[in-house]
Protein backbone atom coordinates (compact mmCIF):
# COMPACT_ATOMS: atom_id res chain seq x y z
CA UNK A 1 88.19 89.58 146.20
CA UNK A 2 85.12 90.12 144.44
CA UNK A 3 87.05 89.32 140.74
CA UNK A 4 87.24 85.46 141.72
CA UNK A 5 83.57 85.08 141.51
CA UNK A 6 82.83 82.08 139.51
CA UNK A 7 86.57 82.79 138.21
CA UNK A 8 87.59 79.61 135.99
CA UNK A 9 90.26 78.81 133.69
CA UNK A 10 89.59 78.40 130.33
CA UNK A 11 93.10 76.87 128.92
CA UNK A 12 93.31 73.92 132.18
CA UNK A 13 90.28 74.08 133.67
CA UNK A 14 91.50 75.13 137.20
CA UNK A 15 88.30 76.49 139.55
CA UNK A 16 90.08 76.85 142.84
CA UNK A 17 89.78 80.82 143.81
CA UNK A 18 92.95 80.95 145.67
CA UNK A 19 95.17 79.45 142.70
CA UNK A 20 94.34 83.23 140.58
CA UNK A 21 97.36 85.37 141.18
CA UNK A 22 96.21 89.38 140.52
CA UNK A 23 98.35 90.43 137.86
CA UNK A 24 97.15 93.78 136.81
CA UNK A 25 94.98 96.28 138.95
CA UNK A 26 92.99 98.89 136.49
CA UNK A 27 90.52 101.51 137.29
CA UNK A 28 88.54 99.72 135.14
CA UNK A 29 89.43 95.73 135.74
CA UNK A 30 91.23 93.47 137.14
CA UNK A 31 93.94 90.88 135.29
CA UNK A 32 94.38 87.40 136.82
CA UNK A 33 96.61 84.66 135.92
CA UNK A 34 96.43 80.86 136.85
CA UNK A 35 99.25 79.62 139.13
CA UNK A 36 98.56 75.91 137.75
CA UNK A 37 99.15 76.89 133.58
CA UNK A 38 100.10 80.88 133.78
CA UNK A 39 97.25 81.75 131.58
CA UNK A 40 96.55 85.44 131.83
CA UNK A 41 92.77 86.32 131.36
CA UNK A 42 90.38 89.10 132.68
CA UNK A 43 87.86 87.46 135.16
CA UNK A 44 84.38 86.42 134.41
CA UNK A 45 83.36 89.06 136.80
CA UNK A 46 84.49 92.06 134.90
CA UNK A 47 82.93 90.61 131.57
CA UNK A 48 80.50 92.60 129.62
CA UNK A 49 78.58 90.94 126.38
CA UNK A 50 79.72 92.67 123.65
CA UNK A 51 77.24 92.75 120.47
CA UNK A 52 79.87 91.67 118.23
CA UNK A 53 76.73 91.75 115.45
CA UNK A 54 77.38 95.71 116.34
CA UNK A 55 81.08 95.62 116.05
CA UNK A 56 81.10 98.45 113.30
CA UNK A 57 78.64 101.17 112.26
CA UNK A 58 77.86 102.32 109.40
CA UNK A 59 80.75 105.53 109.78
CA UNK A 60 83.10 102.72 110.19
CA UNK A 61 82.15 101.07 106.95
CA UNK A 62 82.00 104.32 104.70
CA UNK A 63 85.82 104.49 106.56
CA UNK A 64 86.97 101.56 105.41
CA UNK A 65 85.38 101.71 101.52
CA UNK A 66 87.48 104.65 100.94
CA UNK A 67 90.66 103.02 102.16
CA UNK A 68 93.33 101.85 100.08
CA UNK A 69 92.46 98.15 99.81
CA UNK A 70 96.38 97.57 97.80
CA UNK A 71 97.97 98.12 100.95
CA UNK A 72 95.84 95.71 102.83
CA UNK A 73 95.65 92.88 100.68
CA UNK A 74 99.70 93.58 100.33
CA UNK A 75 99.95 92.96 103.85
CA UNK A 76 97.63 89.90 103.83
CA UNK A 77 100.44 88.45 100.98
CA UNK A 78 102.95 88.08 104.22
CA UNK A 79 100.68 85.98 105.56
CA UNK A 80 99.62 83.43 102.44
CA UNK A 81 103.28 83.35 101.88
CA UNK A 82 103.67 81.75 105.34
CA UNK A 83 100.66 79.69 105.42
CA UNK A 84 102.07 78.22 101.76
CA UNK A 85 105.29 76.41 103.62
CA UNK A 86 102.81 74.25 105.24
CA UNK A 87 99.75 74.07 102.82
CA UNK A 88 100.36 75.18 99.54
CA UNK A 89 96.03 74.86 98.31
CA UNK A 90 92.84 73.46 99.46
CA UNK A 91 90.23 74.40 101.53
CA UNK A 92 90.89 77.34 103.61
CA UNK A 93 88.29 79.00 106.46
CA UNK A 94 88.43 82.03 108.19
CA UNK A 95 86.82 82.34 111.52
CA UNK A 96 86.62 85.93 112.13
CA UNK A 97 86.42 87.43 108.72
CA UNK A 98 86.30 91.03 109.59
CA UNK A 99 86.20 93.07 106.70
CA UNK A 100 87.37 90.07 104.37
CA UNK A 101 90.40 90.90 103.12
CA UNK A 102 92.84 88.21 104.23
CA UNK A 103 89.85 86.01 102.47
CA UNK A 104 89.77 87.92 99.45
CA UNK A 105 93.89 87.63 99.36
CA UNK A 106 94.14 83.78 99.92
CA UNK A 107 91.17 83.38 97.29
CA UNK A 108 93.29 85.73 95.00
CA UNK A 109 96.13 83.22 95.27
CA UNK A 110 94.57 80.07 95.00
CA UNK A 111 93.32 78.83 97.69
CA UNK A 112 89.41 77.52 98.59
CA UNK A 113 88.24 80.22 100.96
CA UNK A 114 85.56 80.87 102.63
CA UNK A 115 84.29 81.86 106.29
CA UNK A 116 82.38 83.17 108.90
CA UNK A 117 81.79 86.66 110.63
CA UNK A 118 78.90 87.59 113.04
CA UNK A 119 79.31 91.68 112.48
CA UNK A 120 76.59 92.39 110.28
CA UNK A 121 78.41 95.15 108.65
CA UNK A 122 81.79 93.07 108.60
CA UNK A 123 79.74 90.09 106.81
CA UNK A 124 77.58 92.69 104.25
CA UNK A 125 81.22 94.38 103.05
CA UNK A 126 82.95 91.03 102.47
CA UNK A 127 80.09 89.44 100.52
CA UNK A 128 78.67 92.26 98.67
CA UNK A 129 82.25 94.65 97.85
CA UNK A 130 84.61 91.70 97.87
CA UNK A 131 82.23 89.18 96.76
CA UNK A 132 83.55 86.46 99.16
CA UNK A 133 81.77 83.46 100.43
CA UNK A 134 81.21 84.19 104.04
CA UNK A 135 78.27 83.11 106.46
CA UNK A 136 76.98 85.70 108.36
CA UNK A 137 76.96 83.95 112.11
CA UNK A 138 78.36 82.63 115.85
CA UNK A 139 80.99 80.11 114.75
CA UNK A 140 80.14 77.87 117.13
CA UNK A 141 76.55 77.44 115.71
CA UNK A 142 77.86 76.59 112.28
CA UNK A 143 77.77 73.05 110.76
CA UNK A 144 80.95 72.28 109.24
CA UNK A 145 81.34 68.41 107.96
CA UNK A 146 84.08 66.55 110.02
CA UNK A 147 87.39 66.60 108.67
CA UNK A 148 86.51 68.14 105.74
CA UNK A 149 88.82 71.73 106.10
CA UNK A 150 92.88 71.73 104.69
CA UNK A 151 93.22 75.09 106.82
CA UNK A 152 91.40 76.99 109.64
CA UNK A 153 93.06 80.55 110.11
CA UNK A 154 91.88 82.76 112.86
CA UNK A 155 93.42 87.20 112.62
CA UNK A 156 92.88 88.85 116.17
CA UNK A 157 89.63 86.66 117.40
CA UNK A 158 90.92 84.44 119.84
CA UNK A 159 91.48 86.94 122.59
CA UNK A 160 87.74 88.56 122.41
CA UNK A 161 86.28 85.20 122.59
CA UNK A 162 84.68 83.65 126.11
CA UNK A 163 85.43 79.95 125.69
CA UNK A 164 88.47 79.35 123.53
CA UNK A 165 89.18 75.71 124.12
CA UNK A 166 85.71 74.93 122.78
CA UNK A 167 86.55 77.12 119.78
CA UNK A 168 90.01 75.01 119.71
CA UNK A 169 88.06 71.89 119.82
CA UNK A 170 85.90 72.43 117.27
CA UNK A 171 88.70 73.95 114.59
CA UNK A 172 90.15 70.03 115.67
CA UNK A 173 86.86 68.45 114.68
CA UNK A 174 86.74 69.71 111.10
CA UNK A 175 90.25 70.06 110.20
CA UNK A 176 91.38 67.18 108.16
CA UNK A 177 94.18 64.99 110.21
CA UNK A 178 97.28 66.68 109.75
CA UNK A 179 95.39 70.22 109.03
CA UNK A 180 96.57 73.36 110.11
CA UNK A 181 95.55 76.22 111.99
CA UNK A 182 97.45 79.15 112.08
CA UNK A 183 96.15 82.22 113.53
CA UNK A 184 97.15 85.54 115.41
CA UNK A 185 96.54 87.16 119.05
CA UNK A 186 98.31 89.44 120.98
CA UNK A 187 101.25 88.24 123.14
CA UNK A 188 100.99 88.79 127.03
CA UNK A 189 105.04 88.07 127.32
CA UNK A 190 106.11 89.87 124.65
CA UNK A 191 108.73 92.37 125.08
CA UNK A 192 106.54 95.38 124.50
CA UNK A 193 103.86 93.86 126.62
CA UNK A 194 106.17 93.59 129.20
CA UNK A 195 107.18 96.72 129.52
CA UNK A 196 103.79 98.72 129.21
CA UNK A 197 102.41 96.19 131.60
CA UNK A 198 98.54 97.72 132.88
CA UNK A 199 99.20 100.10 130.37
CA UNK A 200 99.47 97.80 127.59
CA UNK A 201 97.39 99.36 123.72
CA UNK A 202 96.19 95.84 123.59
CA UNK A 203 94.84 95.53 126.97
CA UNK A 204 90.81 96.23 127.06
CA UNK A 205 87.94 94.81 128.02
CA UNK A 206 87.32 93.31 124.48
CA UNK A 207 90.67 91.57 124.87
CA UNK A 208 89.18 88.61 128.01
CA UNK A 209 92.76 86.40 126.58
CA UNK A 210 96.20 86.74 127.12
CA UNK A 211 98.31 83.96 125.51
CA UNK A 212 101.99 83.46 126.47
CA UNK A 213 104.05 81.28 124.18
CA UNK A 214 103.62 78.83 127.27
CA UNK A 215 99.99 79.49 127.65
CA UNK A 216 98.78 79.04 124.06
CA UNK A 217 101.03 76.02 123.60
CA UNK A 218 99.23 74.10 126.94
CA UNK A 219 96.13 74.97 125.10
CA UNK A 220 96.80 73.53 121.57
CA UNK A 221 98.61 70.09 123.31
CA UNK A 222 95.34 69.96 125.51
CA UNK A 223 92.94 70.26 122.34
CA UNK A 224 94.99 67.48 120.07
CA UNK A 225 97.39 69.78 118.16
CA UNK A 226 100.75 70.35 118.02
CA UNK A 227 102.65 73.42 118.05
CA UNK A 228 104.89 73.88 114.14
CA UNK A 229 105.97 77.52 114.79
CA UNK A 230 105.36 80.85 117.01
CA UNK A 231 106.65 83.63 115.59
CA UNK A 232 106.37 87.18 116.88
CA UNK A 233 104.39 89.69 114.65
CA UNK A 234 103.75 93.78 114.66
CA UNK A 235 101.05 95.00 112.52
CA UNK A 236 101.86 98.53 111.51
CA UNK A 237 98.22 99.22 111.19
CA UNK A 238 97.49 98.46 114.45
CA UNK A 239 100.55 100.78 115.51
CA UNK A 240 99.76 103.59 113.64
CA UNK A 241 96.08 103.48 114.77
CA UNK A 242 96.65 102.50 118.36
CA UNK A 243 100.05 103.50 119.35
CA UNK A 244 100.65 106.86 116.69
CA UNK A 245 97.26 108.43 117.03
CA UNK A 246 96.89 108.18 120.82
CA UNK A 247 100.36 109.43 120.96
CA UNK A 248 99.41 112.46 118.86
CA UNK A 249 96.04 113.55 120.33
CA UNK A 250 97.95 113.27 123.45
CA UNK A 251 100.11 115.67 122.63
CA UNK A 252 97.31 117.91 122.77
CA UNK A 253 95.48 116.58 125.91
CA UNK A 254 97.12 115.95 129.09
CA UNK A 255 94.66 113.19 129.62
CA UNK A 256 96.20 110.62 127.97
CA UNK A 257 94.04 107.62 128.88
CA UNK A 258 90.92 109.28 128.40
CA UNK A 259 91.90 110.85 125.09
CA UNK A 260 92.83 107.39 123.89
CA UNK A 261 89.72 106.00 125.06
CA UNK A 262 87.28 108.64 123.13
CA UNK A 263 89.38 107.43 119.99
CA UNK A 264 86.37 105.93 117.66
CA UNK A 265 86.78 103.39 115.16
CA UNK A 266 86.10 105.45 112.19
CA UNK A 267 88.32 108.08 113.30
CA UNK A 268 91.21 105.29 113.99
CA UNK A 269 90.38 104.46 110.11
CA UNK A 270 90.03 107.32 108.94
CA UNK A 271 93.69 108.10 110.24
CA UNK A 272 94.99 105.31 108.42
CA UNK A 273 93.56 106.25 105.11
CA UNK A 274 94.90 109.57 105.36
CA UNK A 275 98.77 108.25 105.70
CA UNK A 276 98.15 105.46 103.29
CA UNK A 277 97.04 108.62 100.41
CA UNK A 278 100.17 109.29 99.82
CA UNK A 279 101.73 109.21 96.54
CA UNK A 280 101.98 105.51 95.11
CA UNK A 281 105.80 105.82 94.48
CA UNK A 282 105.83 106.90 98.66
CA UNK A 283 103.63 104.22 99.24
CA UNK A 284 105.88 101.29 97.26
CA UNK A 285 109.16 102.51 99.21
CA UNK A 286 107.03 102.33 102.58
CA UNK A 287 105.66 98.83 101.83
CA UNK A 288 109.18 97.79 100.97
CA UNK A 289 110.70 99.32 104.50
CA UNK A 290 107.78 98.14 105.79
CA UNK A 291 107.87 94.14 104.74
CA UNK A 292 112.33 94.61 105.83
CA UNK A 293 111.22 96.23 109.27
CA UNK A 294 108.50 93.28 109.75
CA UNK A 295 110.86 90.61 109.18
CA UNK A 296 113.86 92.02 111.19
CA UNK A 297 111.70 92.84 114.75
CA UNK A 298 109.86 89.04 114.29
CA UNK A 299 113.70 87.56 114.20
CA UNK A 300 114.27 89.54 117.12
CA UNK A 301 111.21 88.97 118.70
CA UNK A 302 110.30 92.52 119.44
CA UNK A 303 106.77 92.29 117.97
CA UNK A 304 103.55 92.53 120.54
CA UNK A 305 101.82 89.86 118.87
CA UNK A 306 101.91 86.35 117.75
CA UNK A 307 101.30 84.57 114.85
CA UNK A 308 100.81 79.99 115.81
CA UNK A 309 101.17 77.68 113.45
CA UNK A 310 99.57 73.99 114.75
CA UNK A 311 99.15 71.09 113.13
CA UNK A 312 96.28 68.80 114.37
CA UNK A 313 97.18 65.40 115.56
């Protein structure tokens, strides 16, 4: 098995070759997960470095400036609204900016906020369109003060990144005691994950992390937090780009895979501005259907990711 080369666990530390059960078996990788914790990862073997600094281009960016930025920070409300049961102000950081508009929405309603994002695109949209105060680097070779942070979110990061129990340790180191760290990944035991299996939309390279409720909890307990809430979440942005589009340029090309594969970025955004041009009137009732559909598939635990709420020790 040439996948359990230097194969290691990253949530329990388990080395042992013959304690990886093969999950999933792709054309283009392999899926493992531990027998001692269940964590589901893809092996070190298969791992490519990703220029994250490259993330975007330039088509991407000219993409996103001419989406509607309402709908976004509208959906980034849901989110503040949650994170306010637990912390209602302070100091908030963002690991993982992206384009910055979570940031932009929790500075809009009060809170502290600042971050950090190595895309170099990513970093020169949040600071120069939103004006937000973001540091353009690797997280792990910032310098944040010791217990010095209220609130440490993280949107879609944790599963692209190669040693998340250091990245865990470190959120631990300058969260204040009793601090919070809520964040989002995609959900390996979620229903919909279950049943596309191999075939999973979330399941690519970029994606080395898996978390199970189970999983993600043995991590957090291991790194001094405890677990508040897990609650399942379904971005509709990431459905319509990922799920909708494939499904429709499908419908022209027998090759589904493939044709979802040659999907680029830009066009994925591009996509998503053209349904989100719709008349505002359109746009309010879809919002509205849109916040009553969320709410009703996270009760019933239907959504493909999940969104952790931990409170450090």
């Amino acid at each position: 098995m040439e996948y359990s080369e230097n194969i290691y666990c990253e949530v329990c530390g388990n080395k042992n070759p013959h304690k990886f059960n093969l999950k999933f078996e792709r054309s283009d990788f392999n899926v493992v997960e531990c027998q001692n914790c269940e964590f589901v990862f893809i092996p070190q073997f298969y791992r490519e470095h990703i220029a994250y600094e490259e993330y975007r281009d330039e088509e991407v960016l000219n993409s996103v400036r001419k989406g509607n930025n309402y709908i976004k920070f509208r959906r980034h409300k849901l989110r503040i609204k949650l994170i306010r049961k637990y912390v209602k102000t302070g100091k908030l950081y963002d690991i993982g900016v992206g384009w910055g508009h979570f940031l932009y929405t929790a500075k809009l309603m009060g809170f502290d906020a600042s971050g950090v994002e190595i895309s170099e695109l990513m970093h020169h949209y949040a600071v120069n369109d939103l004006q937000l105060n973001v540091v353009h680097d690797n997280f792990f070779k910032v310098k944040i003060p010791e217990n010095t942070l209220d609130i440490v979110t993280m949107w879609d990061v944790l599963e692209h990144i190669e040693k998340p129990a250091e990245v865990v340790r470190k959120i631990n180191y300058i969260l204040k005691d009793n601090g919070y760290l809520v964040f989002q990944v995609p959900q390996i035991d979620s229903k919909v994950a279950r049943k596309q299996k191999e075939k999973w939309s979330m399941m690519s390279l970029e994606h080395i992390n898996y978390f199970s409720k189970s999983s993600i909890t043995t991590l957090l307990k291991n790194e001094g937090f405890e677990i508040v809430k897990i609650k399942s979440s379904y971005e509709l942005k990431l459905f319509l780009m990922f799920t909708v589009l494939p499904w429709i340029k499908g419908r022209k090309n027998k090759n589904k895979q493939n044709e979802q594969e040659a999907i680029s970025n830009s066009e994925r955004q591009n996509f998503f501005n053209k349904i989100t041009k719709l008349p505002k009137f359109v746009i309010w009732l879809g919002l509205l259907a849109h916040d009553i559909i969320y709410k009703i598939m996270s009760r019933l635990n239907y959504g493909e990711e999940m969104i952790v709420i931990a409170r450090k020790k």
